[in-house]
Protein backbone atom coordinates (compact mmCIF):
# COMPACT_ATOMS: atom_id res chain seq x y z
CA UNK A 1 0.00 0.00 0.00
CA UNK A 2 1.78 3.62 -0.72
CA UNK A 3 1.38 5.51 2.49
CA UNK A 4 0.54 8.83 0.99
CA UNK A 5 -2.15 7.52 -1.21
CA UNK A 6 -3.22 6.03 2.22
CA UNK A 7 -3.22 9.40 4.07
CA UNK A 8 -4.78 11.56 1.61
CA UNK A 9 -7.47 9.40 0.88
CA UNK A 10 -9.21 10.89 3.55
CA UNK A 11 -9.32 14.54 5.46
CA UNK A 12 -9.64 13.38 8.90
CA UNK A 13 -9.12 10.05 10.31
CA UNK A 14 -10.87 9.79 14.01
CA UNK A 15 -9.31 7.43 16.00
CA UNK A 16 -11.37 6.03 18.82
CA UNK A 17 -12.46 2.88 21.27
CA UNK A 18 -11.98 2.24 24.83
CA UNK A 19 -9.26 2.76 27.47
CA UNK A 20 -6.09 0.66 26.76
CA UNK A 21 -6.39 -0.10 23.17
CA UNK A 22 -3.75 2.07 21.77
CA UNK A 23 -5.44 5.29 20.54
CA UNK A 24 -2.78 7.21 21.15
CA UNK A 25 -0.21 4.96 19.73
CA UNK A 26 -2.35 4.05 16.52
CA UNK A 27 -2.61 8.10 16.65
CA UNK A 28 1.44 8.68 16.28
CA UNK A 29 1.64 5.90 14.06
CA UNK A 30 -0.45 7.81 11.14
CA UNK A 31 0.74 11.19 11.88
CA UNK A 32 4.20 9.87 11.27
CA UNK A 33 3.31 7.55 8.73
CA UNK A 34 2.25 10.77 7.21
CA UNK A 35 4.89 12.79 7.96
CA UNK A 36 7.30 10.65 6.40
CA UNK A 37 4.89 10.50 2.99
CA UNK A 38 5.41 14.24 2.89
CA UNK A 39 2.28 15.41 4.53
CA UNK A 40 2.00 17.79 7.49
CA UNK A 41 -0.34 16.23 10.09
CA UNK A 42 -2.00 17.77 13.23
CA UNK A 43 -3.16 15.65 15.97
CA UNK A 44 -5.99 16.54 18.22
CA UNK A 45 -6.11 15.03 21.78
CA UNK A 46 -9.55 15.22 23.17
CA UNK A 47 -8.59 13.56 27.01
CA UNK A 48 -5.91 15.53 27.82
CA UNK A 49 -4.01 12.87 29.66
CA UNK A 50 -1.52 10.62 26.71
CA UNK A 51 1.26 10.28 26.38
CA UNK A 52 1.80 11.49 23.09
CA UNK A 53 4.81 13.75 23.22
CA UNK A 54 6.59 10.73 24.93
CA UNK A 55 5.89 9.26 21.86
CA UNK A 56 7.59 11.85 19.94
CA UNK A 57 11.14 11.87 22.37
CA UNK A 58 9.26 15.03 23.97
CA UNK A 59 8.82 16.32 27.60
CA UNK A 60 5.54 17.46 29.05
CA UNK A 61 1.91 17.52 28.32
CA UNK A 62 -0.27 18.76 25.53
CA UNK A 63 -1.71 22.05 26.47
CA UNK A 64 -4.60 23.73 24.33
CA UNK A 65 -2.00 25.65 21.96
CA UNK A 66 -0.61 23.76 19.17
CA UNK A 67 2.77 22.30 19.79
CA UNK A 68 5.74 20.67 17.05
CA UNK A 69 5.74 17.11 17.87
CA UNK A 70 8.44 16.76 14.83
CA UNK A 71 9.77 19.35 12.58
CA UNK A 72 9.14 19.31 8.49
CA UNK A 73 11.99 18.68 7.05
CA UNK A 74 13.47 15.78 9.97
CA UNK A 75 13.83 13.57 8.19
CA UNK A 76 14.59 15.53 4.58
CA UNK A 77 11.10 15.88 3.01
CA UNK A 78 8.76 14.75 5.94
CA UNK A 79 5.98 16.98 6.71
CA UNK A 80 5.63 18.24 9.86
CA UNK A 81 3.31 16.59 13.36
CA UNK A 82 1.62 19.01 15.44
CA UNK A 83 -0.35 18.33 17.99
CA UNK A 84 -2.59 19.91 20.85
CA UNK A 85 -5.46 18.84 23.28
CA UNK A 86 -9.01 20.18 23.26
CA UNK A 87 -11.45 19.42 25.99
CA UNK A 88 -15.40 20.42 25.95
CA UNK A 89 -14.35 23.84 28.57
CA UNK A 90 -11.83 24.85 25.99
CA UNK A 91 -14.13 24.31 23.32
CA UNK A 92 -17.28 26.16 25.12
CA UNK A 93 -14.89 29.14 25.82
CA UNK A 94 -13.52 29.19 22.02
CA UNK A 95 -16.72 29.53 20.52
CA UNK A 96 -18.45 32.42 21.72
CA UNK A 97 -15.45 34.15 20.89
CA UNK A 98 -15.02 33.01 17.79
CA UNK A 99 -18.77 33.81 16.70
CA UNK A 100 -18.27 37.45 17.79
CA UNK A 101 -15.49 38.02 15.66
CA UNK A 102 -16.92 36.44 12.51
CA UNK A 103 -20.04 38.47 13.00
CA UNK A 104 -18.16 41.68 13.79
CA UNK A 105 -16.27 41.01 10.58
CA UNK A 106 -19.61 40.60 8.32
CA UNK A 107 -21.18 43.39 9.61
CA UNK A 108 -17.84 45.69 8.78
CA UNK A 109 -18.22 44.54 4.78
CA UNK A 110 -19.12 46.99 2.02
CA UNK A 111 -21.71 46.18 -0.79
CA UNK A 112 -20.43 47.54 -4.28
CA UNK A 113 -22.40 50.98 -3.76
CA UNK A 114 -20.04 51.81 -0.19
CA UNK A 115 -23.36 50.89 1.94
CA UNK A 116 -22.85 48.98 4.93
CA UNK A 117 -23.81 45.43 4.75
């Protein structure tokens, strides 16, 4: 199977099932599977408690901004891994936020004739 055909057959790949059965491993194995095809890959950690950056020969924990898990270029013409965690708080926080701004935003456009819009 080429790898990269594998990869971009798809968006998103969801990763999921109960405690114990290697998420997070099966997780780091596509991203760098991935990585090494070319492709740039973030991973999204919705527990907050993996060890994915152990994975990765990295210290610490995922935190809600995105972090390099491996650089682009390591090895020569990988893609990059990112990574960060999201949980429902986070999420409920981000949104309101982010709704405000997109709505500021349309009501700041211009139709063709200067008029507010």
């Amino acid at each position: 199977m080429d790898p990269r055909a594998f990869c971009t057959s798809s968006r998103i790949f969801i990763v999921a099932g109960k405690g114990g059965v290697g998420k997070t491993t099966v997780s780091a194995a596509l991203a760098r599977t991935a990585a090494l095809a070319g492709l740039s890959s973030l991973i999204v950690e919705v527990e907050s408690r993996s060890g994915l950056t152990a994975l990765f020969g990295r210290a610490g924990v995922l935190g809600y901004g995105q972090i390099e898990l491996s650089a682009a270029g390591s090895p020569p013409g990988a893609g990059a891994v990112v990574a960060r965690t999201i949980t429902p708080d986070d999420a409920l926080l981000e949104y309101p936020a982010s709704r405000t701004s997109s709505c500021w935003a349309r009501s700041r456009r211009s139709n063709a004739n200067g008029a507010r819009m």
